[in-house]
PDB file of N, CA and C in Angstrom:
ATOM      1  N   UNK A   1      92.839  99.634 104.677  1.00  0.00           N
ATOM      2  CA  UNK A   1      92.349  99.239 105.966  1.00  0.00           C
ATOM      3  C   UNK A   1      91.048  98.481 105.770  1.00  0.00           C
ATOM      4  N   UNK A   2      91.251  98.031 106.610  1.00  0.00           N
ATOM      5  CA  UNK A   2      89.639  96.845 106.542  1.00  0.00           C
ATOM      6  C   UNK A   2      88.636  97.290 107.671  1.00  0.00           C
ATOM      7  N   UNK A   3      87.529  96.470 107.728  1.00  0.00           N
ATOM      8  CA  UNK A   3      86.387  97.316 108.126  1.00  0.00           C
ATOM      9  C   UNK A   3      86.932  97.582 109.590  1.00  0.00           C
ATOM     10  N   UNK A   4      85.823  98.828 110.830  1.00  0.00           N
ATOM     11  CA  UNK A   4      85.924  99.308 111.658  1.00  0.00           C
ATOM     12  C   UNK A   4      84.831  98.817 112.700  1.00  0.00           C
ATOM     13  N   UNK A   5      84.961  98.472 113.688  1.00  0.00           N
ATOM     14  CA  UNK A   5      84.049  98.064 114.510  1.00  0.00           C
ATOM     15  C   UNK A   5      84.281  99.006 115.812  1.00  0.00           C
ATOM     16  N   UNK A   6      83.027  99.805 116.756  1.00  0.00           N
ATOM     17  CA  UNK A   6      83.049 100.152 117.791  1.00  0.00           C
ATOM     18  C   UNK A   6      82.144  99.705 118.681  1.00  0.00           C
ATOM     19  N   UNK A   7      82.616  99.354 119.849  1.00  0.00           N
ATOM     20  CA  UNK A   7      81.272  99.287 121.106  1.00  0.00           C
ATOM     21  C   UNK A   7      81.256  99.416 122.300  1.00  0.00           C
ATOM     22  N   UNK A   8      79.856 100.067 122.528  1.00  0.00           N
ATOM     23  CA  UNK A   8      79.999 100.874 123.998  1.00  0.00           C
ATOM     24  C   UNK A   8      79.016 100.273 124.835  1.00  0.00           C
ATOM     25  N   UNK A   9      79.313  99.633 126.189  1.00  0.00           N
ATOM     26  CA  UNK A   9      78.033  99.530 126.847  1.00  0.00           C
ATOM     27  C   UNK A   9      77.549 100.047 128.385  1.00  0.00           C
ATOM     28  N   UNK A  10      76.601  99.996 129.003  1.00  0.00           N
ATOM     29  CA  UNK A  10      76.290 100.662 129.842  1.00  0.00           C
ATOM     30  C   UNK A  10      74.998  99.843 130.261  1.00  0.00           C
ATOM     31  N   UNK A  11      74.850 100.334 131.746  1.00  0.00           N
ATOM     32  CA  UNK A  11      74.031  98.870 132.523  1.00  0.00           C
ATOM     33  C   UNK A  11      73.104  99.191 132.127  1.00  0.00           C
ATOM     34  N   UNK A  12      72.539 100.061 131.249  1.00  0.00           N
ATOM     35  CA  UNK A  12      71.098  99.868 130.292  1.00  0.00           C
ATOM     36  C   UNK A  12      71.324  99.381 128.962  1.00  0.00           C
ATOM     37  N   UNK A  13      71.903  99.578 128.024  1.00  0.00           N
ATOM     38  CA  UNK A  13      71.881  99.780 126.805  1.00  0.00           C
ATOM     39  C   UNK A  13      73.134  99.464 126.002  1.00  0.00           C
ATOM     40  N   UNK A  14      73.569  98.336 124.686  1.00  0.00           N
ATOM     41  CA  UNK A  14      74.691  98.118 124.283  1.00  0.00           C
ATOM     42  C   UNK A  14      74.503  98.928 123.075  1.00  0.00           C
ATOM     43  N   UNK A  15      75.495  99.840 122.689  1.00  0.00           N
ATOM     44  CA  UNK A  15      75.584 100.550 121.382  1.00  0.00           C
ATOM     45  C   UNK A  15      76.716 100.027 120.139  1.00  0.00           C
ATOM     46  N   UNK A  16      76.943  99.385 119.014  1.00  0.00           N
ATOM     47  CA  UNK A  16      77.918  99.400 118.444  1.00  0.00           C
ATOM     48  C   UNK A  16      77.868  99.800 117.018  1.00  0.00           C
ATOM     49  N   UNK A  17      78.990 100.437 116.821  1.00  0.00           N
ATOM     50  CA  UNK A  17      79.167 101.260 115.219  1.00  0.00           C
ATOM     51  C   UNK A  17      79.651 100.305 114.303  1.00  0.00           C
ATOM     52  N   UNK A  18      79.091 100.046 113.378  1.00  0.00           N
ATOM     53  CA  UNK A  18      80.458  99.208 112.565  1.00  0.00           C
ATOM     54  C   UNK A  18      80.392 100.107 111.044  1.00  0.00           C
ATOM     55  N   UNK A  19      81.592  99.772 110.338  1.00  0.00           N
ATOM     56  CA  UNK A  19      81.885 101.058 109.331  1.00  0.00           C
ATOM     57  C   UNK A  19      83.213 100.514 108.746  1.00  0.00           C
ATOM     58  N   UNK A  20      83.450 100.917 107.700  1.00  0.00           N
ATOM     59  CA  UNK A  20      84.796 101.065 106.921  1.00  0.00           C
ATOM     60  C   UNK A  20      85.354 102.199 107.707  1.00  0.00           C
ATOM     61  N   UNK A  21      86.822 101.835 108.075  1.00  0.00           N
ATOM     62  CA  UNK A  21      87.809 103.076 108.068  1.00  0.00           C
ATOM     63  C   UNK A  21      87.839 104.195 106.696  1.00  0.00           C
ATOM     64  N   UNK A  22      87.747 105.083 106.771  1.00  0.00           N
ATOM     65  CA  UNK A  22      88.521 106.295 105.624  1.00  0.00           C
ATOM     66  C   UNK A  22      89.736 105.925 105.074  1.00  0.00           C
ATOM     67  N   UNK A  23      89.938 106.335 103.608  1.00  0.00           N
ATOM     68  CA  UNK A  23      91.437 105.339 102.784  1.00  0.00           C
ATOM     69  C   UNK A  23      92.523 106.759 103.723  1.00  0.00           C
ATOM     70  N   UNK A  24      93.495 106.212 103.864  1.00  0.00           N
ATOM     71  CA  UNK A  24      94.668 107.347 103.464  1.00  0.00           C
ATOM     72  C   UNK A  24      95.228 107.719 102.739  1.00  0.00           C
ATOM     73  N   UNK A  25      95.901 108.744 103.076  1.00  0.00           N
ATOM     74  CA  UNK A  25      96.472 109.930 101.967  1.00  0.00           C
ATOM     75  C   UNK A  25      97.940 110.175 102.136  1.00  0.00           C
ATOM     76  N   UNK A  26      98.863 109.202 101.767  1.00  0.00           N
ATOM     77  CA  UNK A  26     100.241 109.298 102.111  1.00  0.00           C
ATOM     78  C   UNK A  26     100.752 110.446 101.158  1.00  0.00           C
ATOM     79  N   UNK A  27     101.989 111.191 101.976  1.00  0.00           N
ATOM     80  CA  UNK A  27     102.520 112.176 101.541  1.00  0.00           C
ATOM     81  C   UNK A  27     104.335 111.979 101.744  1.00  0.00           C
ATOM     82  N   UNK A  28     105.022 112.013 100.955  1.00  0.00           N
ATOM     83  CA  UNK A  28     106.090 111.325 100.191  1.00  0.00           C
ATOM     84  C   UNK A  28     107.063 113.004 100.030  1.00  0.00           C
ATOM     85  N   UNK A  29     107.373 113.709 100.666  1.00  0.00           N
ATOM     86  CA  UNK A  29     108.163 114.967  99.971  1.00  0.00           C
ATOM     87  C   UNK A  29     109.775 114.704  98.772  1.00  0.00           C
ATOM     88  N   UNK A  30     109.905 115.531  98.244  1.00  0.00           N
ATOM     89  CA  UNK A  30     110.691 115.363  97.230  1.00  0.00           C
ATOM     90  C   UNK A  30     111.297 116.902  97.143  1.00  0.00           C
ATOM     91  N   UNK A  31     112.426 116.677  96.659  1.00  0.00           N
ATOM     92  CA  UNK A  31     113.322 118.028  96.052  1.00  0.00           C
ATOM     93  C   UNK A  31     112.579 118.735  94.892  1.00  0.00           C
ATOM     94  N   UNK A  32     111.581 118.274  93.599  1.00  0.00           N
ATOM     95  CA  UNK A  32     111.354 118.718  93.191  1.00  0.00           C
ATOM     96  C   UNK A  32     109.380 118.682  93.746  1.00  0.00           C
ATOM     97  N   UNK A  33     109.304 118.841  95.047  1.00  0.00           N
ATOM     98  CA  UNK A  33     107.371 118.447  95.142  1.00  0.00           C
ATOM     99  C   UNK A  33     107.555 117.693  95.533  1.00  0.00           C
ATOM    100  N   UNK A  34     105.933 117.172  95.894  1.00  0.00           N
ATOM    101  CA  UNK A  34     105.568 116.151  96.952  1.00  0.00           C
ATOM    102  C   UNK A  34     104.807 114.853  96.511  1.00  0.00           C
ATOM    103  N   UNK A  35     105.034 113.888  96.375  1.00  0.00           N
ATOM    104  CA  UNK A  35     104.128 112.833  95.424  1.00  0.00           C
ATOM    105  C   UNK A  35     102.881 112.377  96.841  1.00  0.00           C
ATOM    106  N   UNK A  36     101.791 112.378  96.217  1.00  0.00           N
ATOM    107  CA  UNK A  36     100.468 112.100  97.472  1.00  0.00           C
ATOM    108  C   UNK A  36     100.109 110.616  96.467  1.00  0.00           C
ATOM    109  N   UNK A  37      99.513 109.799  97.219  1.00  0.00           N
ATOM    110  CA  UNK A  37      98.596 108.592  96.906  1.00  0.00           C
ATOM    111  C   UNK A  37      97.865 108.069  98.119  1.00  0.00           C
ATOM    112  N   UNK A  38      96.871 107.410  97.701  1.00  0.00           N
ATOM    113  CA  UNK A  38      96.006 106.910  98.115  1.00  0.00           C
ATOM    114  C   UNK A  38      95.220 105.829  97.158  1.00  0.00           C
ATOM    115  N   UNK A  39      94.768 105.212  98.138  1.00  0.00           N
ATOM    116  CA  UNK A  39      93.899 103.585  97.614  1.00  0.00           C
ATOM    117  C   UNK A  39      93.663 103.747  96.639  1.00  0.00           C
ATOM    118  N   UNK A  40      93.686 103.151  94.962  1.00  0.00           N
ATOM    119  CA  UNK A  40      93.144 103.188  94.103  1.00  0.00           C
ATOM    120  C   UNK A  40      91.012 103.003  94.405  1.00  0.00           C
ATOM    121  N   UNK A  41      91.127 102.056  95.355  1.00  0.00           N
ATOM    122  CA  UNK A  41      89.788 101.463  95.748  1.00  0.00           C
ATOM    123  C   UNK A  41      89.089 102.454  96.558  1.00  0.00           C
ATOM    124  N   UNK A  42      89.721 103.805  96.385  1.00  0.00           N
ATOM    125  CA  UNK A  42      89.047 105.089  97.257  1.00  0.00           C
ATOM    126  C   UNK A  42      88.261 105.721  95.972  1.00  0.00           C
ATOM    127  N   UNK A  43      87.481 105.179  95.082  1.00  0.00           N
ATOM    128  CA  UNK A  43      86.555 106.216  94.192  1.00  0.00           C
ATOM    129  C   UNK A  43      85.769 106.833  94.395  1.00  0.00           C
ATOM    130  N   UNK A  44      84.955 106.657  95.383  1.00  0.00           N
ATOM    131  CA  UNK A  44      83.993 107.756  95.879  1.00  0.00           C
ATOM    132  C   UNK A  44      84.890 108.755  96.713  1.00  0.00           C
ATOM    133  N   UNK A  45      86.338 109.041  96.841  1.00  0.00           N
ATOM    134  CA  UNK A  45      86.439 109.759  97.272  1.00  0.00           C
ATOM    135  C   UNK A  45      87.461 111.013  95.991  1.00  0.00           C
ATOM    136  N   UNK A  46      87.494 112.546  96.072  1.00  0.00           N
ATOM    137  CA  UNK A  46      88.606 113.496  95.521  1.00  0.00           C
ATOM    138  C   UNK A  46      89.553 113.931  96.209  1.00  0.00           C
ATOM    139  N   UNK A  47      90.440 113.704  95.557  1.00  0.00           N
ATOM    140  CA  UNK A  47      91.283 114.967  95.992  1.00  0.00           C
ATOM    141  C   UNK A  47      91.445 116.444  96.240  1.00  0.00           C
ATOM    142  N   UNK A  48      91.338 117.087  97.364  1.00  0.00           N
ATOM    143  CA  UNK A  48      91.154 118.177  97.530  1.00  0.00           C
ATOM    144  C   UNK A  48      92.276 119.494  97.728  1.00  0.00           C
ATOM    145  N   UNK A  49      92.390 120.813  97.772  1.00  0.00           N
ATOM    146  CA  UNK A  49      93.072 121.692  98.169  1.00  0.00           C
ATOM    147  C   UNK A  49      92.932 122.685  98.913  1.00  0.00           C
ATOM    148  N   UNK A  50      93.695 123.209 100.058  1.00  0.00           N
ATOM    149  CA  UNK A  50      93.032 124.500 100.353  1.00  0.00           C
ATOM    150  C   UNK A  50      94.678 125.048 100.697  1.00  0.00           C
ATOM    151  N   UNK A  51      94.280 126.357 100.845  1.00  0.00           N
ATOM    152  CA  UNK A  51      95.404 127.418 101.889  1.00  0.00           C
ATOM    153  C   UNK A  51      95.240 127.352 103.170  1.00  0.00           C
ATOM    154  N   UNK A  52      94.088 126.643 103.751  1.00  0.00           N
ATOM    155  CA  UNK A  52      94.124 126.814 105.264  1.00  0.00           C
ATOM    156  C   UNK A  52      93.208 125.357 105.679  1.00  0.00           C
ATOM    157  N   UNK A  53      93.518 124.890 106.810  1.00  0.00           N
ATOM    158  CA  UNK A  53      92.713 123.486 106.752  1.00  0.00           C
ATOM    159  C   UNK A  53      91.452 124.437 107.294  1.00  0.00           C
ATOM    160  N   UNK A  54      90.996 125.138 108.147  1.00  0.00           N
ATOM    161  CA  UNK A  54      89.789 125.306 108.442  1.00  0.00           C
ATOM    162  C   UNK A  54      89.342 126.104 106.920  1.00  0.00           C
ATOM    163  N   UNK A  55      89.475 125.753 106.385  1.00  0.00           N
ATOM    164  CA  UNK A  55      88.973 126.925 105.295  1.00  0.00           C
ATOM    165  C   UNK A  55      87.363 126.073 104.730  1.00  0.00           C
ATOM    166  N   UNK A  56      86.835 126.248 104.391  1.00  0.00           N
ATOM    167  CA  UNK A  56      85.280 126.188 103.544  1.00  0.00           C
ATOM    168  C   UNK A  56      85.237 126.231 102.360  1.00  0.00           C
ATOM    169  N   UNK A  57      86.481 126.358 101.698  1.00  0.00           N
ATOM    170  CA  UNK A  57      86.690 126.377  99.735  1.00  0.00           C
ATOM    171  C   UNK A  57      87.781 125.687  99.524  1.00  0.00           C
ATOM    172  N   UNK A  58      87.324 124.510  99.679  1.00  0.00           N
ATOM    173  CA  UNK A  58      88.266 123.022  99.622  1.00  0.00           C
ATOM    174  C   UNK A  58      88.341 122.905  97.495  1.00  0.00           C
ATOM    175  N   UNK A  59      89.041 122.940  96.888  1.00  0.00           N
ATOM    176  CA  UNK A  59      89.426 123.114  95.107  1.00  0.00           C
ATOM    177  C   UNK A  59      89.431 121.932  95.369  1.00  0.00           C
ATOM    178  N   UNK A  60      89.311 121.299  94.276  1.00  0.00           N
ATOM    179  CA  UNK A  60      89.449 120.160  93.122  1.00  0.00           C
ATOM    180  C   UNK A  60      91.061 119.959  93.070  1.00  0.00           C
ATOM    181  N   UNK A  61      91.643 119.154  93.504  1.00  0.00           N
ATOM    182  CA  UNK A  61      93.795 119.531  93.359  1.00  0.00           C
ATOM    183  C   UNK A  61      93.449 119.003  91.811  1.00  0.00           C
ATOM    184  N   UNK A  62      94.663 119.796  91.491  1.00  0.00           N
ATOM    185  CA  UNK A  62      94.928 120.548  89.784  1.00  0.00           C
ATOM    186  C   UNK A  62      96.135 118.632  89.892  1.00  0.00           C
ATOM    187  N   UNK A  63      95.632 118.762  88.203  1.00  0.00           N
ATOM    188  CA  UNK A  63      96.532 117.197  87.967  1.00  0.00           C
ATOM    189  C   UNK A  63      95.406 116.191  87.648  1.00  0.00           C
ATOM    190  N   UNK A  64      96.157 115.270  87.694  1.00  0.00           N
ATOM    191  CA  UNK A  64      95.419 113.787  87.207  1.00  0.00           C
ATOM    192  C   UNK A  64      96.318 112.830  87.567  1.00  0.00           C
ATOM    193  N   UNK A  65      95.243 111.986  88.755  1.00  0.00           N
ATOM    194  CA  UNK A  65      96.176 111.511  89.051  1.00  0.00           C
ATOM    195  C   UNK A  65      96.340 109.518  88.498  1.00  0.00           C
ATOM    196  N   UNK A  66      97.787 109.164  88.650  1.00  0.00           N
ATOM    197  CA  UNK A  66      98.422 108.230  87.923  1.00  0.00           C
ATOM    198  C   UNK A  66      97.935 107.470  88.436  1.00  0.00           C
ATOM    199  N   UNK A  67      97.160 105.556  88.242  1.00  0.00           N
ATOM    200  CA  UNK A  67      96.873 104.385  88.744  1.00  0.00           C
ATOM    201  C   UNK A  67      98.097 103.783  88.332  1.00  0.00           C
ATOM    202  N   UNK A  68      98.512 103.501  89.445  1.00  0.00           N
ATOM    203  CA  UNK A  68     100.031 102.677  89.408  1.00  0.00           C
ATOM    204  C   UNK A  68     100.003 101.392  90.521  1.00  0.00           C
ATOM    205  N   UNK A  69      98.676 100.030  90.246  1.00  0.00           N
ATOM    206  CA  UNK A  69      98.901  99.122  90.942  1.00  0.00           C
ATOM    207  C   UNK A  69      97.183  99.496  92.012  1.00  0.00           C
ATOM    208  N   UNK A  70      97.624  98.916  92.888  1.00  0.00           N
ATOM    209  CA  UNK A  70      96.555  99.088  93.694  1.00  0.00           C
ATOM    210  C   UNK A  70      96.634 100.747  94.612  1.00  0.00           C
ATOM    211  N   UNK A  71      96.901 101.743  94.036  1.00  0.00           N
ATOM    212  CA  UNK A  71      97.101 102.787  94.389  1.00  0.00           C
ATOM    213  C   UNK A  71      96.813 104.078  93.139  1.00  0.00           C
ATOM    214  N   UNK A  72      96.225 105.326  93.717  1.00  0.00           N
ATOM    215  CA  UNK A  72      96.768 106.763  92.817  1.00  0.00           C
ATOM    216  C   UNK A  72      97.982 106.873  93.088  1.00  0.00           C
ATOM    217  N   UNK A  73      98.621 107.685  91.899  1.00  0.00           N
ATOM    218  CA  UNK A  73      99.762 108.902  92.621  1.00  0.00           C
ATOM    219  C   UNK A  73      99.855 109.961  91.949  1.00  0.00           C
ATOM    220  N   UNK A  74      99.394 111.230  92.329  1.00  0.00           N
ATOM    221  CA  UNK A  74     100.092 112.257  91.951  1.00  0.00           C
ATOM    222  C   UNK A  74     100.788 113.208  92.471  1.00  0.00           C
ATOM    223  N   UNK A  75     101.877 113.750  91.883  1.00  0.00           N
ATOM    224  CA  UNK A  75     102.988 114.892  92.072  1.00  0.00           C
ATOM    225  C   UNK A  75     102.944 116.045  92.083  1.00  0.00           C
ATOM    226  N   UNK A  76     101.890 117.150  92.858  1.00  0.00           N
ATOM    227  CA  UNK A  76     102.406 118.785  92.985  1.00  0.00           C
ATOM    228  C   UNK A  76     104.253 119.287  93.511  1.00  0.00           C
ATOM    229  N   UNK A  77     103.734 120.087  92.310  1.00  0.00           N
ATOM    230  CA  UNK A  77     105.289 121.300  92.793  1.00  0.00           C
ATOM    231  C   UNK A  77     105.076 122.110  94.030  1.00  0.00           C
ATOM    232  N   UNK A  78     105.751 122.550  94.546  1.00  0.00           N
ATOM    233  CA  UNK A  78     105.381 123.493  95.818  1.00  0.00           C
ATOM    234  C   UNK A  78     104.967 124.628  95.255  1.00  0.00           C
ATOM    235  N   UNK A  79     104.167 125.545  96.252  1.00  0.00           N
ATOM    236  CA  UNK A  79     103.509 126.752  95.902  1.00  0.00           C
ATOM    237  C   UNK A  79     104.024 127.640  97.025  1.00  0.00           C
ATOM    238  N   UNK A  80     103.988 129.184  96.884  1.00  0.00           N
ATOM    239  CA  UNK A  80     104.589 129.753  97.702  1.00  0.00           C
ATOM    240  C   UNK A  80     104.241 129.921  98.564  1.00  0.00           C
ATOM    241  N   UNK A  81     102.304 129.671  98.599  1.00  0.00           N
ATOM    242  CA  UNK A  81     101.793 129.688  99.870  1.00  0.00           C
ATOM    243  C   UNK A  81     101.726 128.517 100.609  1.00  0.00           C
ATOM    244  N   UNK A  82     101.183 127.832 101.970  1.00  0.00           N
ATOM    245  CA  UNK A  82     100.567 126.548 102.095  1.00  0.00           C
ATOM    246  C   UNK A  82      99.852 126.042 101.365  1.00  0.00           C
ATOM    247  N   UNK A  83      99.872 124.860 101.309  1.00  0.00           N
ATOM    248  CA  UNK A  83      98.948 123.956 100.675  1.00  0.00           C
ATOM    249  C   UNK A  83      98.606 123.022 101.797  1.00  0.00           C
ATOM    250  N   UNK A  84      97.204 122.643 101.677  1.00  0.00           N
ATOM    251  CA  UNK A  84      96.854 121.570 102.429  1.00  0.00           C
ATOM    252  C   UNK A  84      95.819 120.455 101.318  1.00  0.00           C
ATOM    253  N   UNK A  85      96.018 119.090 101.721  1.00  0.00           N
ATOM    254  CA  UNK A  85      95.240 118.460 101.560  1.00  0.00           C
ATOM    255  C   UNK A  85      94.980 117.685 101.751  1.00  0.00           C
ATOM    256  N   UNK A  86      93.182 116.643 101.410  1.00  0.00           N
ATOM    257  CA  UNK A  86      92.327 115.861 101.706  1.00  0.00           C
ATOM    258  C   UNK A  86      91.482 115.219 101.171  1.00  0.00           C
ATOM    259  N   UNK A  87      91.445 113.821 101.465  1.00  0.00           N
ATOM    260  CA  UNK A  87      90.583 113.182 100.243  1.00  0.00           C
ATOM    261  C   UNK A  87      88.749 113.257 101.239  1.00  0.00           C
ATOM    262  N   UNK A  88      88.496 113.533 100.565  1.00  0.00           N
ATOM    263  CA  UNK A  88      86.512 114.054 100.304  1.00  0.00           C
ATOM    264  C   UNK A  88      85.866 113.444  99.795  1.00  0.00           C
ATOM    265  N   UNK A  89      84.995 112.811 100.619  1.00  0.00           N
ATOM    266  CA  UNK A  89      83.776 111.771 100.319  1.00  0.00           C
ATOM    267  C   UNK A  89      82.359 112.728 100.627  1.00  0.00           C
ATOM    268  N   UNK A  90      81.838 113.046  99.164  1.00  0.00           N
ATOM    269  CA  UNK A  90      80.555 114.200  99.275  1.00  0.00           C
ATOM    270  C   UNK A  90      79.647 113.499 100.326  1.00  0.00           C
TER     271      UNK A  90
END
């Protein structure tokens, strides 16, 4: 995605945001797991894990993931519990 522009105005005051969108995190399911990627051009951001999205102990996702083109990809197996995840810009 390319950059983000917002603007708000009001009979006093014009406000506008401008910003990069956040990369996405496509999710691909499979018979054996789920292949995730995202932007190769997302480096400041990780890959993350949790059991619960509100959770506060977001892991490091286990793997390494593959540069295949202008993109990551990597492949978790399923786990018996939920998995959630998110790419994280500290």
């Amino acid at each position: 995605m390319s950059g983000v522009a917002a603007t708000a105005t009001s009979p006093c005051q014009t406000w506008a945001l401008l910003g990069t969108a956040p990369p996405y995190l496509r999710f691909v399911p499979g018979p054996a797991g789920a292949a995730l990627s995202w932007p190769a051009s997302a480096t400041d951001y990780s890959l993350q894990v949790a059991d619960r999205l509100d959770s506060v102990n977001w892991q490091p996702a286990p793997g390494t993931p593959i540069p295949e083109g202008n993109v990551n990809n990597l492949t978790v197996t399923p786990a018996s519990t939920p998995q959630y995840f998110r790419l994280f810009k500290p």
